[in-house]
C-alpha atoms as a PDB file:
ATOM      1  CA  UNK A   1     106.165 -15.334 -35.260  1.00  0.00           C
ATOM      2  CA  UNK A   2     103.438 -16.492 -32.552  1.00  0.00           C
ATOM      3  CA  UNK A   3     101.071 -17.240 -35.076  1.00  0.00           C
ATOM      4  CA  UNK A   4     103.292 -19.145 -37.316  1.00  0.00           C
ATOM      5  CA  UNK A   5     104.182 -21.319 -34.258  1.00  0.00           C
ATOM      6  CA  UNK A   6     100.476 -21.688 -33.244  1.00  0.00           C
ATOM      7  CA  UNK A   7      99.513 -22.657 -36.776  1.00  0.00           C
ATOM      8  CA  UNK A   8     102.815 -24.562 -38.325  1.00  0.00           C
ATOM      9  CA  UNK A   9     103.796 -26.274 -35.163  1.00  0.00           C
ATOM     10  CA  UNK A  10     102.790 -29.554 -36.492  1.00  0.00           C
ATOM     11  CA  UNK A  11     105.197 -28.996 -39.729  1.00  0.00           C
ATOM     12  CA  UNK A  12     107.900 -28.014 -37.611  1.00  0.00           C
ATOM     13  CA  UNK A  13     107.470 -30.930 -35.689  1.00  0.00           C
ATOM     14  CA  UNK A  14     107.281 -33.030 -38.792  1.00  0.00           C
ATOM     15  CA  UNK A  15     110.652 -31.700 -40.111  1.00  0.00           C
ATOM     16  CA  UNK A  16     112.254 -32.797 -36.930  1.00  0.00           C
ATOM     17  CA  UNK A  17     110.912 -36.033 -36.693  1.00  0.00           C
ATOM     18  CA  UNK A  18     111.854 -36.889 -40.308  1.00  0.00           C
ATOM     19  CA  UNK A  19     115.665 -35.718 -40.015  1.00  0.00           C
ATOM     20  CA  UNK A  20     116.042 -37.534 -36.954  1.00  0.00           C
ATOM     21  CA  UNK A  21     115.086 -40.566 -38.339  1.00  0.00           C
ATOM     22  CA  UNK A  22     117.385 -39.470 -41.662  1.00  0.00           C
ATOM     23  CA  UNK A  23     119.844 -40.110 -38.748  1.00  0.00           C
ATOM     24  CA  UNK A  24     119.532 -42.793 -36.612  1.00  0.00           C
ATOM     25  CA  UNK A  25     119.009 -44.422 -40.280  1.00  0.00           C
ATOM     26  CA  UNK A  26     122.406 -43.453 -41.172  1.00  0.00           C
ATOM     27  CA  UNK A  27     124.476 -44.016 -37.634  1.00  0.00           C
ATOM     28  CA  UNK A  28     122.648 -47.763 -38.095  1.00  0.00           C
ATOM     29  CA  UNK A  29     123.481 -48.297 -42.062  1.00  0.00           C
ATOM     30  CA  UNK A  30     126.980 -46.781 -41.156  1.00  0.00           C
ATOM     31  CA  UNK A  31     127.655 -48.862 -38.255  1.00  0.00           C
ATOM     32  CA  UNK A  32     126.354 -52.197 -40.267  1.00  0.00           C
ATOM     33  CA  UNK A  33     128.667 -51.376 -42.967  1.00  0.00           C
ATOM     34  CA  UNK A  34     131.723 -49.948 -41.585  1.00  0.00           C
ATOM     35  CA  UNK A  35     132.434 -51.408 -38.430  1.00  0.00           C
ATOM     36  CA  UNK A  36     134.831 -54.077 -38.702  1.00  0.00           C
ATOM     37  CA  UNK A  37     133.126 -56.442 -36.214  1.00  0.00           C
ATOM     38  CA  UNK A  38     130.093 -56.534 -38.536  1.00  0.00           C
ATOM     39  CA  UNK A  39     129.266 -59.303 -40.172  1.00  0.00           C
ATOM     40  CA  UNK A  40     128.231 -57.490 -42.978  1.00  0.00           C
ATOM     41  CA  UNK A  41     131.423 -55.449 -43.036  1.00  0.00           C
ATOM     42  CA  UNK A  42     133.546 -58.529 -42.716  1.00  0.00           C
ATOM     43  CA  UNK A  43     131.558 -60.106 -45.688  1.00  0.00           C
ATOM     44  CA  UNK A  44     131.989 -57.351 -48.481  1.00  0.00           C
ATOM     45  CA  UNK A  45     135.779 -55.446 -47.635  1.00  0.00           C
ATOM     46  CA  UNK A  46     135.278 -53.391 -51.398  1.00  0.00           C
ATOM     47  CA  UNK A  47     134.731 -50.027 -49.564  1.00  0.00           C
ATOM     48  CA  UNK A  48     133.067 -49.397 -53.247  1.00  0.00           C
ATOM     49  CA  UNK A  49     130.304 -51.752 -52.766  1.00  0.00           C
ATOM     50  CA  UNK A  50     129.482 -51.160 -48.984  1.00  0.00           C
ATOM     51  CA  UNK A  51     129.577 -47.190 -50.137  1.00  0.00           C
ATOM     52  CA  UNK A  52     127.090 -48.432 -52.748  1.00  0.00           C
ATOM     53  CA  UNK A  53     125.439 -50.258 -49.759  1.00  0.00           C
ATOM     54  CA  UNK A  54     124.964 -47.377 -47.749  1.00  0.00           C
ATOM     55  CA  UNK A  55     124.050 -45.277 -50.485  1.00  0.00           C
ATOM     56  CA  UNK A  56     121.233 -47.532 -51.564  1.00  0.00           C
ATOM     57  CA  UNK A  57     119.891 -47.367 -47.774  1.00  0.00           C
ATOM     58  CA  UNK A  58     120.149 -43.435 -47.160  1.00  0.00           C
ATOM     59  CA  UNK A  59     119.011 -43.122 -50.755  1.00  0.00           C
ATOM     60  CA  UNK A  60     115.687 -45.254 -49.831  1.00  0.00           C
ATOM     61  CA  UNK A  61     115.413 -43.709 -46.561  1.00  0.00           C
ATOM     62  CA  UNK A  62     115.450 -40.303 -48.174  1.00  0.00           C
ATOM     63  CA  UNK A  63     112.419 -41.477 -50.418  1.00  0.00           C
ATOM     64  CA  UNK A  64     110.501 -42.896 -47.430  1.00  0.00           C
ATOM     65  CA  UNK A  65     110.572 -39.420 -45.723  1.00  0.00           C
ATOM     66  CA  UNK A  66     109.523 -37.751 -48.867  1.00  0.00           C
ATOM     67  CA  UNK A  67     106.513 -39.973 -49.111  1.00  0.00           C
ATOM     68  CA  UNK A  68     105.449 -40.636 -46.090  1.00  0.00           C
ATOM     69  CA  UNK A  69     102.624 -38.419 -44.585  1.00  0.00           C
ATOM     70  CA  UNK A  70     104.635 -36.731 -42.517  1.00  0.00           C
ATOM     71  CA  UNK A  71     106.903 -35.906 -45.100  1.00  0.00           C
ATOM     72  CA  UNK A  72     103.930 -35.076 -47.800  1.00  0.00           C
ATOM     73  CA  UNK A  73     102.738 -32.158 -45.122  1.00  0.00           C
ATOM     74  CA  UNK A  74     105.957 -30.927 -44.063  1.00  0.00           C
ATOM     75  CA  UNK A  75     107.324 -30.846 -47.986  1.00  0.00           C
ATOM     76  CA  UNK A  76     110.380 -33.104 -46.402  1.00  0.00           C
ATOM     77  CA  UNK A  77     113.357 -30.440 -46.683  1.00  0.00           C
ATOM     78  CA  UNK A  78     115.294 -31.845 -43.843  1.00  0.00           C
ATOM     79  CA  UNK A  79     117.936 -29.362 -44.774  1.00  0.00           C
ATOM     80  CA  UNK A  80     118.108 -25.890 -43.872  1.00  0.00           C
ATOM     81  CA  UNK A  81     119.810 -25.698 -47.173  1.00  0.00           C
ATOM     82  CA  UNK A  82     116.568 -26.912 -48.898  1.00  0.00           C
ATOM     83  CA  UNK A  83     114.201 -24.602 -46.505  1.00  0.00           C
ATOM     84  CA  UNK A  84     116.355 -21.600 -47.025  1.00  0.00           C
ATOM     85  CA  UNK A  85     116.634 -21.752 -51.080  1.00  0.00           C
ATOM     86  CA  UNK A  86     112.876 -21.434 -51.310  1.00  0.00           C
ATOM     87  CA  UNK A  87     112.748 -18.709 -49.124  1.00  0.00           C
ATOM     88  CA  UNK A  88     114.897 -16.913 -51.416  1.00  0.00           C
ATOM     89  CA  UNK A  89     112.122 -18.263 -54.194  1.00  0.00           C
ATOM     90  CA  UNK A  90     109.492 -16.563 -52.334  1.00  0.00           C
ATOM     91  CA  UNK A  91     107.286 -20.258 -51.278  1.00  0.00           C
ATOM     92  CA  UNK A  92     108.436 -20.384 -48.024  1.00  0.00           C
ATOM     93  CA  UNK A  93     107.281 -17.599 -44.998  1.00  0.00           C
ATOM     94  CA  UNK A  94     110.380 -15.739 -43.262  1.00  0.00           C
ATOM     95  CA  UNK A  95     109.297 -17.498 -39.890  1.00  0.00           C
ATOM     96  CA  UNK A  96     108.209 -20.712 -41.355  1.00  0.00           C
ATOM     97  CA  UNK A  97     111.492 -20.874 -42.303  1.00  0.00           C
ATOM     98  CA  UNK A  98     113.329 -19.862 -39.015  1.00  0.00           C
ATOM     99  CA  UNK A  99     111.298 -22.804 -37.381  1.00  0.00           C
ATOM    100  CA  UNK A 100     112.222 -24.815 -40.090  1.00  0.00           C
ATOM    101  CA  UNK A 101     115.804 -24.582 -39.967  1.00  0.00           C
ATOM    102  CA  UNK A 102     115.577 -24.162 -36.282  1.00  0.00           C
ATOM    103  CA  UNK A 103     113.475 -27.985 -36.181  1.00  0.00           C
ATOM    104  CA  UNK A 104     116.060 -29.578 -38.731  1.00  0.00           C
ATOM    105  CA  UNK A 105     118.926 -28.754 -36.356  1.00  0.00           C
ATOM    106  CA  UNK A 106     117.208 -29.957 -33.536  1.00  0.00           C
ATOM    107  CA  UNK A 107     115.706 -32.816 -34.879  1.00  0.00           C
ATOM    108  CA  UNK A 108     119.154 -34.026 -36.633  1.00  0.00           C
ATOM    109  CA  UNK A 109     121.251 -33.556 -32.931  1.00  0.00           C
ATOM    110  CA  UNK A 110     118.167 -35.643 -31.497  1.00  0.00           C
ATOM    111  CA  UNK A 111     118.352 -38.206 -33.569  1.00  0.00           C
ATOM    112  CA  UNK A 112     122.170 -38.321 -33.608  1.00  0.00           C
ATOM    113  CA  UNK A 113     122.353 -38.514 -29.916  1.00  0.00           C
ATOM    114  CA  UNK A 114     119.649 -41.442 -29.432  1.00  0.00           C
ATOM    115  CA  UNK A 115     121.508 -43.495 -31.835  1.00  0.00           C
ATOM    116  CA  UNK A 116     124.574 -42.526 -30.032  1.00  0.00           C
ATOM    117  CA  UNK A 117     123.056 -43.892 -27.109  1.00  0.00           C
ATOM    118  CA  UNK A 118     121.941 -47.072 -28.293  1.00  0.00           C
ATOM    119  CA  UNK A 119     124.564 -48.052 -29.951  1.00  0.00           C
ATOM    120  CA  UNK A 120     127.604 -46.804 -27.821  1.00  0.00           C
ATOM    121  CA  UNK A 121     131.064 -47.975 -28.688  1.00  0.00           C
ATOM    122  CA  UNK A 122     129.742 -49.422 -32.369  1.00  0.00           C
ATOM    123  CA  UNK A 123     129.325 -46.599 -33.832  1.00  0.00           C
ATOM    124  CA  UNK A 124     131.915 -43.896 -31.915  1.00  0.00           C
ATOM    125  CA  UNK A 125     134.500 -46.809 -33.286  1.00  0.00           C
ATOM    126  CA  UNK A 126     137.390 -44.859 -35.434  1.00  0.00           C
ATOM    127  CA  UNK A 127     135.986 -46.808 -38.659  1.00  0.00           C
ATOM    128  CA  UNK A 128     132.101 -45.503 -38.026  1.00  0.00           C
ATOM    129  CA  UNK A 129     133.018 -42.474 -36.584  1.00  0.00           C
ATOM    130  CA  UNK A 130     129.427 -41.245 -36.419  1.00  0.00           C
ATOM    131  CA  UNK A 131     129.090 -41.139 -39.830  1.00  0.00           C
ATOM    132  CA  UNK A 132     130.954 -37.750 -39.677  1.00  0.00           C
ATOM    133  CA  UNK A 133     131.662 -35.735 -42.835  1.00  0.00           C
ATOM    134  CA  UNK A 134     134.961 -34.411 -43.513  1.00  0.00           C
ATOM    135  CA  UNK A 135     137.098 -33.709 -46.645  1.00  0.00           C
ATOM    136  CA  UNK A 136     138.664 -36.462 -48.223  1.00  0.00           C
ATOM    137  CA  UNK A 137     142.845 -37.151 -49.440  1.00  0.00           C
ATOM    138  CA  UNK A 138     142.074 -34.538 -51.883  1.00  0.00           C
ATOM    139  CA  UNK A 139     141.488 -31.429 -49.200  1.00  0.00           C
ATOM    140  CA  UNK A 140     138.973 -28.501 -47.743  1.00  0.00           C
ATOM    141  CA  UNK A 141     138.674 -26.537 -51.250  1.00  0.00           C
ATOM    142  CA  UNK A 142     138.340 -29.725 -53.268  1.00  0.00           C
ATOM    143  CA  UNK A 143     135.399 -30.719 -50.876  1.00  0.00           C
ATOM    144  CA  UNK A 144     134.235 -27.571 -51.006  1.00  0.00           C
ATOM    145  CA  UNK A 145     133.899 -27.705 -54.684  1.00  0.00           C
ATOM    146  CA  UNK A 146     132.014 -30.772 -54.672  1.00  0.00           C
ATOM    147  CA  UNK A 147     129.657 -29.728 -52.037  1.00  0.00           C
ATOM    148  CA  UNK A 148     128.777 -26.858 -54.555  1.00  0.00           C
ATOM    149  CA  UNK A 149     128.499 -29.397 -57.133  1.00  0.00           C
ATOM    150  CA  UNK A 150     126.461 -31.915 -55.786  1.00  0.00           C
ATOM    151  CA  UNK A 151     124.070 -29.599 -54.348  1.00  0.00           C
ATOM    152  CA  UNK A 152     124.160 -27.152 -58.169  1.00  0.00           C
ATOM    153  CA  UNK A 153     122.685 -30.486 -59.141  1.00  0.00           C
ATOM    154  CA  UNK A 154     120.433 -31.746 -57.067  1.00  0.00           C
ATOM    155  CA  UNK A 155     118.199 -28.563 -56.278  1.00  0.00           C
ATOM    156  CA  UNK A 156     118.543 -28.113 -60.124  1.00  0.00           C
ATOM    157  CA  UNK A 157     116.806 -31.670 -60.637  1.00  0.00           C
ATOM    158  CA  UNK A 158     114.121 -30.757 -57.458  1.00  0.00           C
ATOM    159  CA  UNK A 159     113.098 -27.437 -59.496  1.00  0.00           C
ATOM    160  CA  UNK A 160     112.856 -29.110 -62.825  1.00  0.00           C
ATOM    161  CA  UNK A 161     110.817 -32.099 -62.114  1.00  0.00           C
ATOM    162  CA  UNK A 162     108.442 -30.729 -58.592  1.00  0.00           C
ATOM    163  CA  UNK A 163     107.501 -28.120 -61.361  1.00  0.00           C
ATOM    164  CA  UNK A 164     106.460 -29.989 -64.273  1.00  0.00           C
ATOM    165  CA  UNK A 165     103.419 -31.479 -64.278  1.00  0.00           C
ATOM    166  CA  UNK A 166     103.647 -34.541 -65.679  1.00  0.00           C
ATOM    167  CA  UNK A 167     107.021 -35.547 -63.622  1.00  0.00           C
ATOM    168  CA  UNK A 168     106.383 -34.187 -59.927  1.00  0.00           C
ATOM    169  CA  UNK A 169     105.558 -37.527 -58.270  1.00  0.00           C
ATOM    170  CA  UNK A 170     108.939 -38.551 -59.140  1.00  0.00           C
ATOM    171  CA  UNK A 171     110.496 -35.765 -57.217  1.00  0.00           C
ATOM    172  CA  UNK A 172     111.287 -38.270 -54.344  1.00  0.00           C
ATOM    173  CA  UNK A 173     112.296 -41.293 -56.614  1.00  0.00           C
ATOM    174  CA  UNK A 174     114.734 -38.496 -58.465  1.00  0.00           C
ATOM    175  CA  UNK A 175     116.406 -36.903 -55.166  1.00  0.00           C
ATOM    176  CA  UNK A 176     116.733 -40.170 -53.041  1.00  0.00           C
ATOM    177  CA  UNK A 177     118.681 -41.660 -56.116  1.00  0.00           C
ATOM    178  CA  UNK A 178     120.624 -38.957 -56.409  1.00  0.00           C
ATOM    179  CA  UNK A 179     121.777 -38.979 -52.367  1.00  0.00           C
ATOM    180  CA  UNK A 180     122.460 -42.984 -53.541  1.00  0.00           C
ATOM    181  CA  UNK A 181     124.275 -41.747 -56.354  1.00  0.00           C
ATOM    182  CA  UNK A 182     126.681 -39.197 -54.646  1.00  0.00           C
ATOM    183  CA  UNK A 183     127.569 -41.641 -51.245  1.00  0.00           C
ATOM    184  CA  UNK A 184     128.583 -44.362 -53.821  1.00  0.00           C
ATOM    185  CA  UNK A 185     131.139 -41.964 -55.747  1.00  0.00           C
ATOM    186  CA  UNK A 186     131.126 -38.731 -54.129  1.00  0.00           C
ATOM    187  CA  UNK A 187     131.533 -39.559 -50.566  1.00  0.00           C
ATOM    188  CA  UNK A 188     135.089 -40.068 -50.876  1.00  0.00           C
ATOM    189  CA  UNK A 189     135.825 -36.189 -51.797  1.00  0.00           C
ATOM    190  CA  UNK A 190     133.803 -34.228 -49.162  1.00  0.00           C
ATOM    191  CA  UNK A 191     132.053 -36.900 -47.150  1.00  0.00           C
ATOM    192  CA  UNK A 192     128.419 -36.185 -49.514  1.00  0.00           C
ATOM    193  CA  UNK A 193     126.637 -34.040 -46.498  1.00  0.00           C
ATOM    194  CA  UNK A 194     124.817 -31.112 -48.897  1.00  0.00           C
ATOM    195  CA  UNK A 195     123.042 -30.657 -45.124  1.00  0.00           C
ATOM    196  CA  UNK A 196     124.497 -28.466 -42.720  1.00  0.00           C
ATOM    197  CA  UNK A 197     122.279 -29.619 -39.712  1.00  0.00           C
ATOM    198  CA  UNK A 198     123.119 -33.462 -40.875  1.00  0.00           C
ATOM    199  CA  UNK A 199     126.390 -32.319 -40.645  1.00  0.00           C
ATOM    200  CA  UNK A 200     126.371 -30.638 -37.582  1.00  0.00           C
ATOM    201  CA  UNK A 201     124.060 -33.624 -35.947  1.00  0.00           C
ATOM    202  CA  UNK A 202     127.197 -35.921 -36.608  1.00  0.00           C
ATOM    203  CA  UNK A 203     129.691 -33.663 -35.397  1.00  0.00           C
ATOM    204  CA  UNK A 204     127.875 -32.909 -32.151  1.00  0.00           C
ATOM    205  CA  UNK A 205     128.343 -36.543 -30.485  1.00  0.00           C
ATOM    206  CA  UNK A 206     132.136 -37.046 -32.171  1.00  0.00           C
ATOM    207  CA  UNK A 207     133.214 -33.721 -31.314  1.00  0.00           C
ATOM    208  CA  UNK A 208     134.766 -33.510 -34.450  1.00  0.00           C
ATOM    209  CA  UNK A 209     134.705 -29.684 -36.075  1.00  0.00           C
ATOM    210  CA  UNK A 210     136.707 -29.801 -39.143  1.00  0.00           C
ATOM    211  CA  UNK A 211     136.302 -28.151 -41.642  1.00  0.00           C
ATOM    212  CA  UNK A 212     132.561 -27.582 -40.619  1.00  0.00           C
ATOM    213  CA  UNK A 213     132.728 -24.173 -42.421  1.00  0.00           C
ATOM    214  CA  UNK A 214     132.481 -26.154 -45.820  1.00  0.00           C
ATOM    215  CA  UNK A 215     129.229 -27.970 -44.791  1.00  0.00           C
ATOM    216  CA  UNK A 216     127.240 -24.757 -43.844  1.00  0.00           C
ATOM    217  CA  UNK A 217     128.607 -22.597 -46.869  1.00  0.00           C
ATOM    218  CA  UNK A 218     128.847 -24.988 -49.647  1.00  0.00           C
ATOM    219  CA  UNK A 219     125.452 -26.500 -50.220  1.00  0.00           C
ATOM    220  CA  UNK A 220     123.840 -23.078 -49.825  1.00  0.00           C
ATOM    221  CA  UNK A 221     125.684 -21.825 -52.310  1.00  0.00           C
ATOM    222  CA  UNK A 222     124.745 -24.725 -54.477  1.00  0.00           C
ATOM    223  CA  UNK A 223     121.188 -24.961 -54.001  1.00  0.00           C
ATOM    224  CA  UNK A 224     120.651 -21.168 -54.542  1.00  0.00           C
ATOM    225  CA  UNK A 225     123.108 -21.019 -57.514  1.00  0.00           C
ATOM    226  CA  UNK A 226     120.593 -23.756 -59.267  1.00  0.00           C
ATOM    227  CA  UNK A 227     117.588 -21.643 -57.815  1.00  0.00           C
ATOM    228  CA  UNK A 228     118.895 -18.848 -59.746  1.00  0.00           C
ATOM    229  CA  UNK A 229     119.660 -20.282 -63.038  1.00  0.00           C
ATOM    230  CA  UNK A 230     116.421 -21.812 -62.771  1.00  0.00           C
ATOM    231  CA  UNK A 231     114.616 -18.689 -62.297  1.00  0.00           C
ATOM    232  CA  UNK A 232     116.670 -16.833 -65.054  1.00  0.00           C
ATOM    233  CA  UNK A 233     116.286 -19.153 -67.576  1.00  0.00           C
ATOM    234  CA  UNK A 234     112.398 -20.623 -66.281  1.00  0.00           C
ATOM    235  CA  UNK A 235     110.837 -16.952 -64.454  1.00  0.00           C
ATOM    236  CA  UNK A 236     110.053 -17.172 -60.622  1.00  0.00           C
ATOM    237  CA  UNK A 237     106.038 -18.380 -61.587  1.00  0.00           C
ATOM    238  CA  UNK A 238     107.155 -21.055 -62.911  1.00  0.00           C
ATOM    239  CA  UNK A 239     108.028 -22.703 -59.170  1.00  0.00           C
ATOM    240  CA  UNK A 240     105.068 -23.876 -57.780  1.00  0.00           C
ATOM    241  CA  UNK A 241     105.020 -24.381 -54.198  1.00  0.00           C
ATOM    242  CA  UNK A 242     108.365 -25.783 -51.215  1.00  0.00           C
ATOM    243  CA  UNK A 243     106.642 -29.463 -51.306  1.00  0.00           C
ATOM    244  CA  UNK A 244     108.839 -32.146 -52.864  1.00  0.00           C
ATOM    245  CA  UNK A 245     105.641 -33.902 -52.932  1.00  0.00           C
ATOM    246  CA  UNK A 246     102.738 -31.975 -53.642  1.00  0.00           C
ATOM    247  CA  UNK A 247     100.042 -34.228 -55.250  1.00  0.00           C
ATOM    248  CA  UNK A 248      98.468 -35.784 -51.648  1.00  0.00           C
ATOM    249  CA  UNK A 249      95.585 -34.862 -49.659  1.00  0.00           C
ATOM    250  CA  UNK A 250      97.772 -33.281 -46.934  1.00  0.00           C
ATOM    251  CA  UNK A 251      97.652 -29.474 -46.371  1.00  0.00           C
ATOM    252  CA  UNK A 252     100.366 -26.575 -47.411  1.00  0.00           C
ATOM    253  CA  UNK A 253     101.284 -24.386 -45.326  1.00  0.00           C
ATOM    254  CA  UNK A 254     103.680 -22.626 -48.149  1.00  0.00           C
ATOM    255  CA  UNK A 255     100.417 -22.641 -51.056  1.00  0.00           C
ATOM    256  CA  UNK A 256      97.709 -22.494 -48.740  1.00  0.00           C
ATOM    257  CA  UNK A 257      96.410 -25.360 -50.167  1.00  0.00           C
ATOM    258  CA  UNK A 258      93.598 -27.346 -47.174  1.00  0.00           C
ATOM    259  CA  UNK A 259      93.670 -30.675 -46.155  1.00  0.00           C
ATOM    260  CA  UNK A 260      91.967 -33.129 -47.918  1.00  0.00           C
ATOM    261  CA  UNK A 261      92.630 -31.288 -51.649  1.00  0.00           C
ATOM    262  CA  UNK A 262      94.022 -33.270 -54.025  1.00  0.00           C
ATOM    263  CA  UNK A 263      96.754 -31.364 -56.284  1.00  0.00           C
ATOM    264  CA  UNK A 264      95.837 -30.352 -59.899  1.00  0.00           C
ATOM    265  CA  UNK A 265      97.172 -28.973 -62.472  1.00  0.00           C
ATOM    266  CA  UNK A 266      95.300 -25.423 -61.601  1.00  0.00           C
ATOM    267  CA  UNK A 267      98.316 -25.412 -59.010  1.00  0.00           C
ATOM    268  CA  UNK A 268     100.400 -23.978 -61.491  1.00  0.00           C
ATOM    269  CA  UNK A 269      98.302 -20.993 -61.735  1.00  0.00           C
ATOM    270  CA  UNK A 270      98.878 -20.261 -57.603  1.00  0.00           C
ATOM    271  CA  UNK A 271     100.996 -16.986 -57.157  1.00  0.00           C
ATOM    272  CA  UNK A 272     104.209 -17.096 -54.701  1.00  0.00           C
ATOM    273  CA  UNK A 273     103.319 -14.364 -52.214  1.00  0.00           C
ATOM    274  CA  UNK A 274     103.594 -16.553 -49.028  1.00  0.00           C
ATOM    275  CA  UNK A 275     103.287 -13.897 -47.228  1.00  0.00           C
ATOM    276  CA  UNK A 276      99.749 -13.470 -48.102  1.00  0.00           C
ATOM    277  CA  UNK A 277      99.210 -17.233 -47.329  1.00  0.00           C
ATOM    278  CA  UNK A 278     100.867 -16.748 -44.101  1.00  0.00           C
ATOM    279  CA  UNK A 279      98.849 -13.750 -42.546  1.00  0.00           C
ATOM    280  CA  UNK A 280      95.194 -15.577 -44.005  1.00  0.00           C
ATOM    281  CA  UNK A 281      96.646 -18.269 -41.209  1.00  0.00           C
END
């Protein structure tokens, strides 16, 4: 543990950082939108167009994270759900991903709060709500179902293009269209979280709890359901490292790869014992 936190700390940092500003991006986007004494919101009253609005921004601001440095060092989970799936694929260190999940909650509350702060009445307004998720007309198990869904999908898309090696730059471009994708259509049904600590981050400054079971369950059991049809059908060597973005000059603390190395195609040839990685740091 002390030597993953002397080592990683920068990572863990990272991870915070990056879902905080997931979040003040989406209290601001959500405000904008929503609020009925926007301008904006005035201005476009199809809730299917300022969904598709507000998809398009957390959708970008997903791909931002991804490819920014930060996000090219850290891997940019910023969801426990992310962190803990390739723990169960063997890339990610037990304590790496304690801190991990541990930085993702506390980075999400932080930046819920600060926009909280900033933007006061706006965005605790009925209408904005801070941006909670909660099941939609349809119910808890429908929204549960969806949650499964959504993230079934999307960790089945990160496996299947971060591992081939003519596709894995367009991780990013893949999984911020998909979060686009499921806030313009899916939001409706379960409130598209897939995140329990984005979840949580929201529900923290509304005090609103309900249903929060669905939002720490459901995208777990989504992401590791894809993890293991990917593994059954693919084998376990064929997932290369916990990056979303691997090809940069950044190091990896779940590969071992240094700073300043470029990735190759050779990285398909690294094994997955983290551990090992983890005690040569």
């Amino acid at each position: 543990m002390t030597d993953a936190l002397k080592h990683h700390w920068p990572e863990y940092l990272m991870e915070a950082t990056c879902l905080g500003f997931f979040m003040v991006s989406a209290f601001t986007f959500g405000t904008i939108l929503e609020h009925p004494g926007s301008l904006v919101h005035q201005a476009i009253p199809n809730p299917l167009l300022r969904r598709f609005l507000m998809g398009l921004a957390m959708g970008s601001t997903a791909i931002t994270i991804i490819y920014s440095p930060w996000g090219k060092q850290s891997g940019a989970h910023i969801n426990p759900s992310t962190t803990l799936t390739f723990l169960r694929l063997g890339k990610v260190a037990t304590w790496d991903a304690v801190f991990y999940v541990t930085s993702q909650f506390v980075g999400g509350m932080a930046g819920a709060l600060l926009a909280s702060a900033v933007l006061a009445g706006w965005v605790s307004h009925p209408s904005v709500n801070h941006v909670v998720t909660m099941p939609g007309d349809a119910g808890a198990a429908v929204a549960f179902l969806a949650e499964v869904a959504i993230a079934f999908v999307l960790m089945t898309v990160i496996l299947h293009i971060s591992n081939n090696p003519r596709l894995h730059k367009l991780t990013g471009l893949c999984a911020g269209t998909l979060v686009a994708t499921y806030i313009t259509f899916e939001a409706p049904i379960s409130g598209m979280s897939m995140n329990p600590a984005r979840t949580f981050a929201s529900a923290l400054p509304a005090q609103h709890w309900t249903a929060l079971w669905i939002y720490f369950t459901a995208p777990l059991i989504g992401m590791l359901s894809a993890a293991e049809v990917y593994v059954r059908s693919r084998g376990s060597v064929s997932v290369t490292c916990a990056k979303l973005h691997h090809d940069n000059d950044k190091r990896c603390i779940f590969c071992g790869k240094p700073a300043g190395k470029v990735r190759s195609e050779s990285i398909l040839t690294i094994p997955s014992q983290v551990s090992e990685v983890s005690a040569n740091h």
